[in-house]
PDB file of N, CA and C in Angstrom:
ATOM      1  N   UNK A   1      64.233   6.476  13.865  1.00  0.00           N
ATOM      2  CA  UNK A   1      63.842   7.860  13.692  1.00  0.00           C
ATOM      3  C   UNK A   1      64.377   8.677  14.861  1.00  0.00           C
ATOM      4  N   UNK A   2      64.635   9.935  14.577  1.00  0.00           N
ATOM      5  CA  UNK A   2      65.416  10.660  15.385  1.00  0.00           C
ATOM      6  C   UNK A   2      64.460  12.401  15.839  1.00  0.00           C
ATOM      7  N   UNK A   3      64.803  12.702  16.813  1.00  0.00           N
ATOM      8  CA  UNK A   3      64.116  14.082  17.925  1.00  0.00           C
ATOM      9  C   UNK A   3      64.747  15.042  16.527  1.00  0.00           C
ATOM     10  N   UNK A   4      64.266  16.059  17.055  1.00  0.00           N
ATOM     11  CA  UNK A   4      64.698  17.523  16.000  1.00  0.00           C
ATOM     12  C   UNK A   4      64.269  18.957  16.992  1.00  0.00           C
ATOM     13  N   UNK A   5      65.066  19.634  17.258  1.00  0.00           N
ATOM     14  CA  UNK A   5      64.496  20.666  18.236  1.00  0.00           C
ATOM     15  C   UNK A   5      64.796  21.875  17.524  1.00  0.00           C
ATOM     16  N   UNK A   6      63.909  22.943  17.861  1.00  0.00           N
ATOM     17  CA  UNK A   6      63.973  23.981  17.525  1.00  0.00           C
ATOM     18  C   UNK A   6      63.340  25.098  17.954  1.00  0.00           C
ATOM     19  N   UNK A   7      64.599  26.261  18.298  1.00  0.00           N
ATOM     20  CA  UNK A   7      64.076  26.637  19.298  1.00  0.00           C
ATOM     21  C   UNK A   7      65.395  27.564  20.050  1.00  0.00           C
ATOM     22  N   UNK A   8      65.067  28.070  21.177  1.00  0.00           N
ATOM     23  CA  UNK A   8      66.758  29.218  21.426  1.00  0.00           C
ATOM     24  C   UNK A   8      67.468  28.482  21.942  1.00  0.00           C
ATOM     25  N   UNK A   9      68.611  29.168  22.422  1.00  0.00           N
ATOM     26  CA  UNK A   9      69.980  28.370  22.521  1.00  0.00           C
ATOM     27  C   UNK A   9      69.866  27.611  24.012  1.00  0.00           C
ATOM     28  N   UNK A  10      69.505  28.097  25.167  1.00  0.00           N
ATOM     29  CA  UNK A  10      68.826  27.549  26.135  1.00  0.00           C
ATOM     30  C   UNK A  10      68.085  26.093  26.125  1.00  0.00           C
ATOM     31  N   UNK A  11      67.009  26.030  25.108  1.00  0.00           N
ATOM     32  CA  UNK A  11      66.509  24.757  24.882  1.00  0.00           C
ATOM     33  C   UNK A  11      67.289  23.967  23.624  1.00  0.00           C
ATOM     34  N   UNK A  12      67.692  24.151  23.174  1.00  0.00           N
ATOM     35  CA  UNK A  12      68.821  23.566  22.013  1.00  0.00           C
ATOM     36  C   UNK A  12      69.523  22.532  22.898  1.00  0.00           C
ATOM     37  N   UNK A  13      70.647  23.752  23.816  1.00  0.00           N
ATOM     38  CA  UNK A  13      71.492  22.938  24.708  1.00  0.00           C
ATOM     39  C   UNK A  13      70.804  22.294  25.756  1.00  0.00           C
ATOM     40  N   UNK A  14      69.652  22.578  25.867  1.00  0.00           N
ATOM     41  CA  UNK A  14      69.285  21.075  27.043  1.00  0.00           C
ATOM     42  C   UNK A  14      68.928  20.217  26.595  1.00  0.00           C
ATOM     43  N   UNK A  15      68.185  19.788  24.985  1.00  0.00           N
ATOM     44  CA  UNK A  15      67.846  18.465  24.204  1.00  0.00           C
ATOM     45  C   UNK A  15      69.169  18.260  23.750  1.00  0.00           C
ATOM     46  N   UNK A  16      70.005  19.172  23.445  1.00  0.00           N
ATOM     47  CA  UNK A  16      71.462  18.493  23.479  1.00  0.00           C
ATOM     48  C   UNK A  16      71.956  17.676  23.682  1.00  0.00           C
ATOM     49  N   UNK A  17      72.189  18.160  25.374  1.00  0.00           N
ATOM     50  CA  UNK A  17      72.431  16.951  26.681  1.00  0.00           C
ATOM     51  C   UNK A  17      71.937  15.694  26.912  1.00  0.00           C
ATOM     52  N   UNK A  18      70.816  15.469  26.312  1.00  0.00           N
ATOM     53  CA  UNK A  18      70.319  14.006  26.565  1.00  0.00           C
ATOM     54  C   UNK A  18      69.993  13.527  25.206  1.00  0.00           C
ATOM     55  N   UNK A  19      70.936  13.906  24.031  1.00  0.00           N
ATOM     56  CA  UNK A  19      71.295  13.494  22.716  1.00  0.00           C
ATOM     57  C   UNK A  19      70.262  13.758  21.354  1.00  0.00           C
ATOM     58  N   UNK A  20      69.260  15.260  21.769  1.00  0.00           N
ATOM     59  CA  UNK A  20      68.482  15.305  20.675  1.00  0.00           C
ATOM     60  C   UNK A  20      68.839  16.310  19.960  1.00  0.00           C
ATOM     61  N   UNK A  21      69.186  16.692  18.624  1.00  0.00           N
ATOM     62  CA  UNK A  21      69.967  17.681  18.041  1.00  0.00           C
ATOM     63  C   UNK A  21      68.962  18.398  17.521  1.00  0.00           C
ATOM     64  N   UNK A  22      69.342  19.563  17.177  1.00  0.00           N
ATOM     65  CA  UNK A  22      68.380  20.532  16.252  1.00  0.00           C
ATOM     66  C   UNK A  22      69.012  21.669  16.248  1.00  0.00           C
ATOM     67  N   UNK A  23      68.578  22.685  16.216  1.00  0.00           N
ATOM     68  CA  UNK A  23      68.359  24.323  15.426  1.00  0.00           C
ATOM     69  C   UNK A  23      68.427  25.305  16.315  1.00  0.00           C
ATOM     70  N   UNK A  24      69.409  26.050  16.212  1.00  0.00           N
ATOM     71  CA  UNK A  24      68.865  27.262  17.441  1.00  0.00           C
ATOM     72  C   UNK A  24      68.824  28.321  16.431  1.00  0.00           C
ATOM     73  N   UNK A  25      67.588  29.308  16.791  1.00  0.00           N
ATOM     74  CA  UNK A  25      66.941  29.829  15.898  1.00  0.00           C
ATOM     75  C   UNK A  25      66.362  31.299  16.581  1.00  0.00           C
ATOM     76  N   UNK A  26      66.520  32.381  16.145  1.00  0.00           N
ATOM     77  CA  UNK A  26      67.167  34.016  17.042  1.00  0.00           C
ATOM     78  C   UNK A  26      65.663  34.585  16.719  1.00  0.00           C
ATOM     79  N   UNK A  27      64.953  34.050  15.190  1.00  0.00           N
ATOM     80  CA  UNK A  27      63.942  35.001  14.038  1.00  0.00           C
ATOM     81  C   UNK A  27      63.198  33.447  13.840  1.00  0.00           C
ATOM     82  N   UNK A  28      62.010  34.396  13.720  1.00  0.00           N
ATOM     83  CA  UNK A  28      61.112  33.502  13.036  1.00  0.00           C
ATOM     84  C   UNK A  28      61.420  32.869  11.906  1.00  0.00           C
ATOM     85  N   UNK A  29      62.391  33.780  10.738  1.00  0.00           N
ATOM     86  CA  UNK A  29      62.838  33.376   9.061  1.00  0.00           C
ATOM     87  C   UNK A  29      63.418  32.101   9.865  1.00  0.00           C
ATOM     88  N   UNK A  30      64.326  31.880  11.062  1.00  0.00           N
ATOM     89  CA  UNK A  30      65.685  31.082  11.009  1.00  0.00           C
ATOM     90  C   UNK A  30      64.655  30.041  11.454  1.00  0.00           C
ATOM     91  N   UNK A  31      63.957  29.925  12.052  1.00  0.00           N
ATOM     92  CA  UNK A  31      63.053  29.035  12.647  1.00  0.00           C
ATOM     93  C   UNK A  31      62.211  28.199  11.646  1.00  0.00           C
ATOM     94  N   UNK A  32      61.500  29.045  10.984  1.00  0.00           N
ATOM     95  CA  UNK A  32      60.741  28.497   9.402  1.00  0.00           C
ATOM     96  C   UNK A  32      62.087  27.976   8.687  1.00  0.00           C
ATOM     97  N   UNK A  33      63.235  28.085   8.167  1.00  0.00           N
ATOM     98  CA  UNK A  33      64.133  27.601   7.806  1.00  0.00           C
ATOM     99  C   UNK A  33      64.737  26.303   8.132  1.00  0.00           C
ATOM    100  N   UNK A  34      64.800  26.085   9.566  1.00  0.00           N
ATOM    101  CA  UNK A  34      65.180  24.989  10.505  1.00  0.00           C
ATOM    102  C   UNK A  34      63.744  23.839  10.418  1.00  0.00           C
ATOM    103  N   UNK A  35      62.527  24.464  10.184  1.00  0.00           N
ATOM    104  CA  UNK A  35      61.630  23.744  10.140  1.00  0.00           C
ATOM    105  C   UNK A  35      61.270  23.068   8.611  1.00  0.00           C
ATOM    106  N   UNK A  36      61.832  23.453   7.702  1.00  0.00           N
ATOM    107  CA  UNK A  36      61.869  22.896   6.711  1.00  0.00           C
ATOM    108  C   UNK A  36      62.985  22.055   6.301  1.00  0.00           C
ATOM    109  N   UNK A  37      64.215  22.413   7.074  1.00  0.00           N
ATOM    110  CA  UNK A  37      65.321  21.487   7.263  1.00  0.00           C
ATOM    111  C   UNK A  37      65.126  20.650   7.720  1.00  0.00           C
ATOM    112  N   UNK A  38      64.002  20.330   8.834  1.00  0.00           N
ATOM    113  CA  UNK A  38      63.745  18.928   9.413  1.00  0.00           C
ATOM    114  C   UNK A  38      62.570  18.094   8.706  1.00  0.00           C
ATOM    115  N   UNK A  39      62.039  19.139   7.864  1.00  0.00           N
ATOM    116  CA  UNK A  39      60.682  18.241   6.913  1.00  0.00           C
ATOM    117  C   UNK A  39      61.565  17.314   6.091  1.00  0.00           C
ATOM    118  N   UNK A  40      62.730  18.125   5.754  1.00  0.00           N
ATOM    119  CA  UNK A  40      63.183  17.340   4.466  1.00  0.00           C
ATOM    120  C   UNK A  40      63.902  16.256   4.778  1.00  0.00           C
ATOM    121  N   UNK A  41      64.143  16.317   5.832  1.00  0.00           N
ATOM    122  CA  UNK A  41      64.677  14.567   6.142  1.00  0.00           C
ATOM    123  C   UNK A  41      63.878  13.858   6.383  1.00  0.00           C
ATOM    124  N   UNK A  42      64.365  12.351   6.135  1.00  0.00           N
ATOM    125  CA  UNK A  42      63.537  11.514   6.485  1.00  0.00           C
ATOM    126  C   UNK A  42      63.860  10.769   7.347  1.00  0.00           C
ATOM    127  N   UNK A  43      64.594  10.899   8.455  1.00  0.00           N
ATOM    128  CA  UNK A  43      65.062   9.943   9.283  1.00  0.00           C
ATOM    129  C   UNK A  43      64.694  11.123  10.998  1.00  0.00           C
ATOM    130  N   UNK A  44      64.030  12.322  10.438  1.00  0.00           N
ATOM    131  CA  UNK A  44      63.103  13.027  12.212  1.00  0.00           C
ATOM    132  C   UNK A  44      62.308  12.256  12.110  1.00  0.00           C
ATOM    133  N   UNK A  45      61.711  11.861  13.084  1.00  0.00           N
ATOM    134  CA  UNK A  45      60.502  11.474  13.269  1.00  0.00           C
ATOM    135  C   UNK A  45      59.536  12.117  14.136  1.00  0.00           C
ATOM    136  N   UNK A  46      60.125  12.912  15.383  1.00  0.00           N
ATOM    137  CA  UNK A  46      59.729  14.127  15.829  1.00  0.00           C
ATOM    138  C   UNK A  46      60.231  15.425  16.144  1.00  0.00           C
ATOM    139  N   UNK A  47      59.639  16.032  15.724  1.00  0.00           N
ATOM    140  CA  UNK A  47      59.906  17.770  16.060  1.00  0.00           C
ATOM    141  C   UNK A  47      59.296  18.082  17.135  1.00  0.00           C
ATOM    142  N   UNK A  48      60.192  19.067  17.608  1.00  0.00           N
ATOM    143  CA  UNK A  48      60.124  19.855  18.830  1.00  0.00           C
ATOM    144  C   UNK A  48      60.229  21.529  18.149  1.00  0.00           C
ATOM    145  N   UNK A  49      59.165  21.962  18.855  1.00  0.00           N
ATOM    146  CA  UNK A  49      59.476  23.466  18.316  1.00  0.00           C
ATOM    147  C   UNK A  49      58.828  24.473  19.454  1.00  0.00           C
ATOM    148  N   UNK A  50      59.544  25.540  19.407  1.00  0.00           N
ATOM    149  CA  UNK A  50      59.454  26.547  20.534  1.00  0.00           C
ATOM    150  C   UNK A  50      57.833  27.293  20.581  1.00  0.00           C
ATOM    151  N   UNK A  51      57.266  27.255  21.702  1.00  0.00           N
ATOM    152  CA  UNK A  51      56.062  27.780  21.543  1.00  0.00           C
ATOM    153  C   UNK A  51      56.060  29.346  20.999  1.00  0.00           C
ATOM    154  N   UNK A  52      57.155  30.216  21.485  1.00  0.00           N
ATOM    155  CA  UNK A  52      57.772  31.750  20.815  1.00  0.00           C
ATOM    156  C   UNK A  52      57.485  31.141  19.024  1.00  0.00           C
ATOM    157  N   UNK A  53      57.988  30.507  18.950  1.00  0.00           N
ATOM    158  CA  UNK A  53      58.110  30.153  17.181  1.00  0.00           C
ATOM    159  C   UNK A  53      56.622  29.714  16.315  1.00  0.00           C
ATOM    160  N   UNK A  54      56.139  29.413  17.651  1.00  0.00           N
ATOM    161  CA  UNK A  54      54.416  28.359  16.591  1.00  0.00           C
ATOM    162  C   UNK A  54      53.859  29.341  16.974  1.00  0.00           C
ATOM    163  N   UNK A  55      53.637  30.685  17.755  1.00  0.00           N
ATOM    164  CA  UNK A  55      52.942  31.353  17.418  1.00  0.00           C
ATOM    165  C   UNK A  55      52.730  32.631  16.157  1.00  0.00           C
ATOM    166  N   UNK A  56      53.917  32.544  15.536  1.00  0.00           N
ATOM    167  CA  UNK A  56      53.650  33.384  14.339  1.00  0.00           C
ATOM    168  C   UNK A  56      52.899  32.326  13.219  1.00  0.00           C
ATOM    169  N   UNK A  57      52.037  33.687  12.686  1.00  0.00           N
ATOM    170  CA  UNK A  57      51.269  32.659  11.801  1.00  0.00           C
ATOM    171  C   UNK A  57      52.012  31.898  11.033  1.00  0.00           C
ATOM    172  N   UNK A  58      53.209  32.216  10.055  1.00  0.00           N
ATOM    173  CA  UNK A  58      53.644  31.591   8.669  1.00  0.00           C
ATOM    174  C   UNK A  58      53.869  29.993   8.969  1.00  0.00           C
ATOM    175  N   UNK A  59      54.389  29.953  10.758  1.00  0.00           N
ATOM    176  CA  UNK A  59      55.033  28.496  11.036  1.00  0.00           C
ATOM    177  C   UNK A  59      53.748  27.917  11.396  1.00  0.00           C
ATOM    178  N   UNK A  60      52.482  28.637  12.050  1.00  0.00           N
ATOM    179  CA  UNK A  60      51.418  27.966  12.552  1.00  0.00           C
ATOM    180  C   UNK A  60      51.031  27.329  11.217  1.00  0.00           C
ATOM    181  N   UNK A  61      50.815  27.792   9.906  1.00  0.00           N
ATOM    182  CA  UNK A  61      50.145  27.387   8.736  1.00  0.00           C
ATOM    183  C   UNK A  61      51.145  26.339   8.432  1.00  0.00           C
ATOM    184  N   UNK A  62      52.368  26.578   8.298  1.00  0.00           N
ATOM    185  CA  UNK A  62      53.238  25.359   7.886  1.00  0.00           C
ATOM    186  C   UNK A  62      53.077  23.740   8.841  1.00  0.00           C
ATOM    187  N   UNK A  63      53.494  24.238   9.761  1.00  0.00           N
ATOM    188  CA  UNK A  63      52.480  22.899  10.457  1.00  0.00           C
ATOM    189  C   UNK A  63      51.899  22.446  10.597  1.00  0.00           C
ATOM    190  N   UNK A  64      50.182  23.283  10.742  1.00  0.00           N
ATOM    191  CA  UNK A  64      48.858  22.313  10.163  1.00  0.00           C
ATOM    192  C   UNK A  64      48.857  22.051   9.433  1.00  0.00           C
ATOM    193  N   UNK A  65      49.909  22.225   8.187  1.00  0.00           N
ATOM    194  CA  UNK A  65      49.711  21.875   6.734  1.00  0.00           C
ATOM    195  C   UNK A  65      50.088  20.337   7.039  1.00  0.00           C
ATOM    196  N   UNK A  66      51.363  20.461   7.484  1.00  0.00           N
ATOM    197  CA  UNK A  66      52.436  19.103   7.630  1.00  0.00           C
ATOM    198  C   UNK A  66      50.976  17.960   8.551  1.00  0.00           C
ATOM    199  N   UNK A  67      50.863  18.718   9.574  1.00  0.00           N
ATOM    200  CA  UNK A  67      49.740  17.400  10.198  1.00  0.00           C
ATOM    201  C   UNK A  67      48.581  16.978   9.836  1.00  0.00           C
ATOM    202  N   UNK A  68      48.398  17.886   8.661  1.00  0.00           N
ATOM    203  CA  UNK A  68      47.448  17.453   7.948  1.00  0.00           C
ATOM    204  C   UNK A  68      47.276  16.411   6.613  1.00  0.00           C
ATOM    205  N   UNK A  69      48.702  16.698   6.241  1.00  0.00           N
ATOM    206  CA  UNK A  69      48.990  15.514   5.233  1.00  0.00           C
ATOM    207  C   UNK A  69      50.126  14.301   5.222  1.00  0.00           C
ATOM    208  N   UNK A  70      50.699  14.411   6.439  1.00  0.00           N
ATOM    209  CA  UNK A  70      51.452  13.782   6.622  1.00  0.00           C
ATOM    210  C   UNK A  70      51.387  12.852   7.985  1.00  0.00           C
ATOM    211  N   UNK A  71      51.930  11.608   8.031  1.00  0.00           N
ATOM    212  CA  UNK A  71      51.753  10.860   9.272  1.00  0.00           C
ATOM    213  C   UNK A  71      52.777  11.290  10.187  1.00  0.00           C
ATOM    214  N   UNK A  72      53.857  11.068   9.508  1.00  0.00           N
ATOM    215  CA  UNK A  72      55.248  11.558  10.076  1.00  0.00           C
ATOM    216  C   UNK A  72      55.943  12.881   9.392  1.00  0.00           C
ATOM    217  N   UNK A  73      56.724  13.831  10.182  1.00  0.00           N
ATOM    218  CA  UNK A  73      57.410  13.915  11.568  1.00  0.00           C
ATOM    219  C   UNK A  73      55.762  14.066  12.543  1.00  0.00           C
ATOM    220  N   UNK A  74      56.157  13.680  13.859  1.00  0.00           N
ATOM    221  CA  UNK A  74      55.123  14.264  15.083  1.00  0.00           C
ATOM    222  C   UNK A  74      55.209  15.564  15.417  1.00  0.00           C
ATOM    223  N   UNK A  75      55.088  16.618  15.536  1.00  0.00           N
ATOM    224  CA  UNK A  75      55.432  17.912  15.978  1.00  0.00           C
ATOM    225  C   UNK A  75      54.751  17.884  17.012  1.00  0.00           C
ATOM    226  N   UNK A  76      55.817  18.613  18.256  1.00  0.00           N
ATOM    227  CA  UNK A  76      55.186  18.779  19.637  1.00  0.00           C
ATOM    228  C   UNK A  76      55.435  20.472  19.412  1.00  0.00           C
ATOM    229  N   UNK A  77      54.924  21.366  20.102  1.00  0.00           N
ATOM    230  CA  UNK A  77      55.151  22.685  20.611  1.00  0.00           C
ATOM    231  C   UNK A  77      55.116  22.530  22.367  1.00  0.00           C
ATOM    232  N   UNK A  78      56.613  23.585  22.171  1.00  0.00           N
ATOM    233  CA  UNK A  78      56.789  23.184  24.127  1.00  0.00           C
ATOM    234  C   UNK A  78      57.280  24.744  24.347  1.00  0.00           C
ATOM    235  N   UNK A  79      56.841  25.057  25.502  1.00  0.00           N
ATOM    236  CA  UNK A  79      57.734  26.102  25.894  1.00  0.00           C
ATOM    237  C   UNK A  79      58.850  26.591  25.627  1.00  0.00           C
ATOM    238  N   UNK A  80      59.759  27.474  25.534  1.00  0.00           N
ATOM    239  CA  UNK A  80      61.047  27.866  25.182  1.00  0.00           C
ATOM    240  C   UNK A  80      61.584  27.552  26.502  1.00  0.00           C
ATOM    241  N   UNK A  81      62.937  28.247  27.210  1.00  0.00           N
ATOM    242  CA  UNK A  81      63.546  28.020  28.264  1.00  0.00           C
ATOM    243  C   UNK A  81      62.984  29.634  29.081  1.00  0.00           C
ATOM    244  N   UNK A  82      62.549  30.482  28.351  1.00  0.00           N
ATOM    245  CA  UNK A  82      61.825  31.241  28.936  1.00  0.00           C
ATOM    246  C   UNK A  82      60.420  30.968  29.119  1.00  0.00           C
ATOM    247  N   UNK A  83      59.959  29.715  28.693  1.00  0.00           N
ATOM    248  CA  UNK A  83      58.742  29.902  29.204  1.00  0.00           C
ATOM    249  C   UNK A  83      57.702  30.585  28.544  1.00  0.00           C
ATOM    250  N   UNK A  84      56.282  30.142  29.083  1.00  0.00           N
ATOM    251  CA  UNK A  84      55.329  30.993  29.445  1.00  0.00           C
ATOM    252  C   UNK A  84      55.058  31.756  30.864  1.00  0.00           C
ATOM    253  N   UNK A  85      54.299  32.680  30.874  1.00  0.00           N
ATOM    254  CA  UNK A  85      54.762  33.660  32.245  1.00  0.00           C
ATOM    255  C   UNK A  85      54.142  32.342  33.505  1.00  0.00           C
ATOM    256  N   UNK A  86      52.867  31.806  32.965  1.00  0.00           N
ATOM    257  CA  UNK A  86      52.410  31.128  33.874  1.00  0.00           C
ATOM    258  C   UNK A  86      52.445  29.359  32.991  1.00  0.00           C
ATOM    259  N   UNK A  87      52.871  27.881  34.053  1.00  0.00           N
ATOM    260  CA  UNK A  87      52.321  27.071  32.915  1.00  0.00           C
ATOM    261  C   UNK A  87      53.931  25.740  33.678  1.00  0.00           C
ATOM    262  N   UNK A  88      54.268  24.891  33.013  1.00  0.00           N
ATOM    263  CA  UNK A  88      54.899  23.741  33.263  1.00  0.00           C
ATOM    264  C   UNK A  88      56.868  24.465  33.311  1.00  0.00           C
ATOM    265  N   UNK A  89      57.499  24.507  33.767  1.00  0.00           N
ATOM    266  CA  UNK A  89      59.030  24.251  33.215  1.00  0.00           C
ATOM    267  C   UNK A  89      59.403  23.364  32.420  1.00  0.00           C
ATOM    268  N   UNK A  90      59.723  23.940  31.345  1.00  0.00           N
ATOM    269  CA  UNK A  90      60.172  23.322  30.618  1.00  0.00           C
ATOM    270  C   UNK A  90      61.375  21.932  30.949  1.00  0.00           C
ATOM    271  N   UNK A  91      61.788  21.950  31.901  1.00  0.00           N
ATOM    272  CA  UNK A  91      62.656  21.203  32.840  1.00  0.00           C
ATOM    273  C   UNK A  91      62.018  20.080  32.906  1.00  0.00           C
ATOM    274  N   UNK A  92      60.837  19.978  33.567  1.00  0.00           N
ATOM    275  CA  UNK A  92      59.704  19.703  34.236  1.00  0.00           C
ATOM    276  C   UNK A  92      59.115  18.762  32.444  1.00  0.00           C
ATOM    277  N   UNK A  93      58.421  18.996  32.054  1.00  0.00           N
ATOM    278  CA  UNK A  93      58.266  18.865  30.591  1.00  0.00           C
ATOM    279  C   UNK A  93      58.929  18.429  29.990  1.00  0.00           C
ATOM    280  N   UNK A  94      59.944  18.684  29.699  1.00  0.00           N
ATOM    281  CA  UNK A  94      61.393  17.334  29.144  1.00  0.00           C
ATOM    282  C   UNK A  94      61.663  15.861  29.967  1.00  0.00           C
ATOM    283  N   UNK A  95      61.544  16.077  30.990  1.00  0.00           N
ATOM    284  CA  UNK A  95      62.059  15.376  31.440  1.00  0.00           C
ATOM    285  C   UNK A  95      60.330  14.156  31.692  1.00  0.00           C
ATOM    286  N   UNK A  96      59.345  14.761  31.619  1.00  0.00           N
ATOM    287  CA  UNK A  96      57.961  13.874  31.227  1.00  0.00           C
ATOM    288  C   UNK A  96      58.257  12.931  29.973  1.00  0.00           C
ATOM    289  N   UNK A  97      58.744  13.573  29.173  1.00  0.00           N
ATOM    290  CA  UNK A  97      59.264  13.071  28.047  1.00  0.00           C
ATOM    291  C   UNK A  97      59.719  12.399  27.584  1.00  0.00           C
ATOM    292  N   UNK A  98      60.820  12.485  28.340  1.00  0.00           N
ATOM    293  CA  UNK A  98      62.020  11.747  28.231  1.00  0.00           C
ATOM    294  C   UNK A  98      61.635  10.273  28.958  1.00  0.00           C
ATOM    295  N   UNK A  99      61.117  10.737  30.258  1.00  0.00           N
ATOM    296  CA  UNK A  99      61.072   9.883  30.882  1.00  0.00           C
ATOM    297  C   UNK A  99      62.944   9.666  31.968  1.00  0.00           C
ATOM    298  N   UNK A 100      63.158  11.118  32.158  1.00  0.00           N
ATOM    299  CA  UNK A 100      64.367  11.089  33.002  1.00  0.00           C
ATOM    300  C   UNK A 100      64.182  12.299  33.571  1.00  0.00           C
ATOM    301  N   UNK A 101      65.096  12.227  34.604  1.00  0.00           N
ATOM    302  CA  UNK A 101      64.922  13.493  35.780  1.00  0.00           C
ATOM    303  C   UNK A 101      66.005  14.377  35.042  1.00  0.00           C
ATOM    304  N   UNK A 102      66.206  15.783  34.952  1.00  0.00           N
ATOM    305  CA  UNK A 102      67.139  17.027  34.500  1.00  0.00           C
ATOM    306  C   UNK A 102      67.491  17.129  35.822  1.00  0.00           C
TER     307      UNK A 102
END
């Protein structure tokens, strides 16, 4: 099973770099779009999605839906590369993850 990110071009290209592919996504539509592109496979096993993105409702409902009936994909929500004003770097946070230094 394979990572899935989604999310701006900033965090795209840094799960990039250490080989996790996904979506860079400008609008919420492109984001809900990218997030149904990764439901429909079956070989994500986790999603990554931009905290900018899980806070509009349409994607918040689409996801509790998904964790509610489904075992798999895992969905994490992480910071964007902008961040929250206060809170972890995302740098910092990937690399917990990963389990490697950025």
């Amino acid at each position: 099973m394979i990572g899935y990110v989604i999310g701006d071009s900033d965090m795209i290209t840094g799960f990039r770099l250490v080989g996790v592919e996904g979506a860079e996504a400008t609008t919420t539509d492109e984001a809900m779009q990218a997030l149904s592109h990764a439901l429909a496979r079956s070989d994500v096993g986790v999603i990554i999605i931009s905290e900018a993105y899980f806070s509009d409702p349409s994607i918040r409902i689409q996801v509790d839906r998904v964790r509610q009936e489904r075992v798999t994909p895992l969905i994490v929500v992480l910071p964007g590369s902008r961040g929250p004003a206060e809170g972890t770097p995302l740098s910092q946070t990937i690399s917990r993850i990963l389990g490697i230094k950025l």
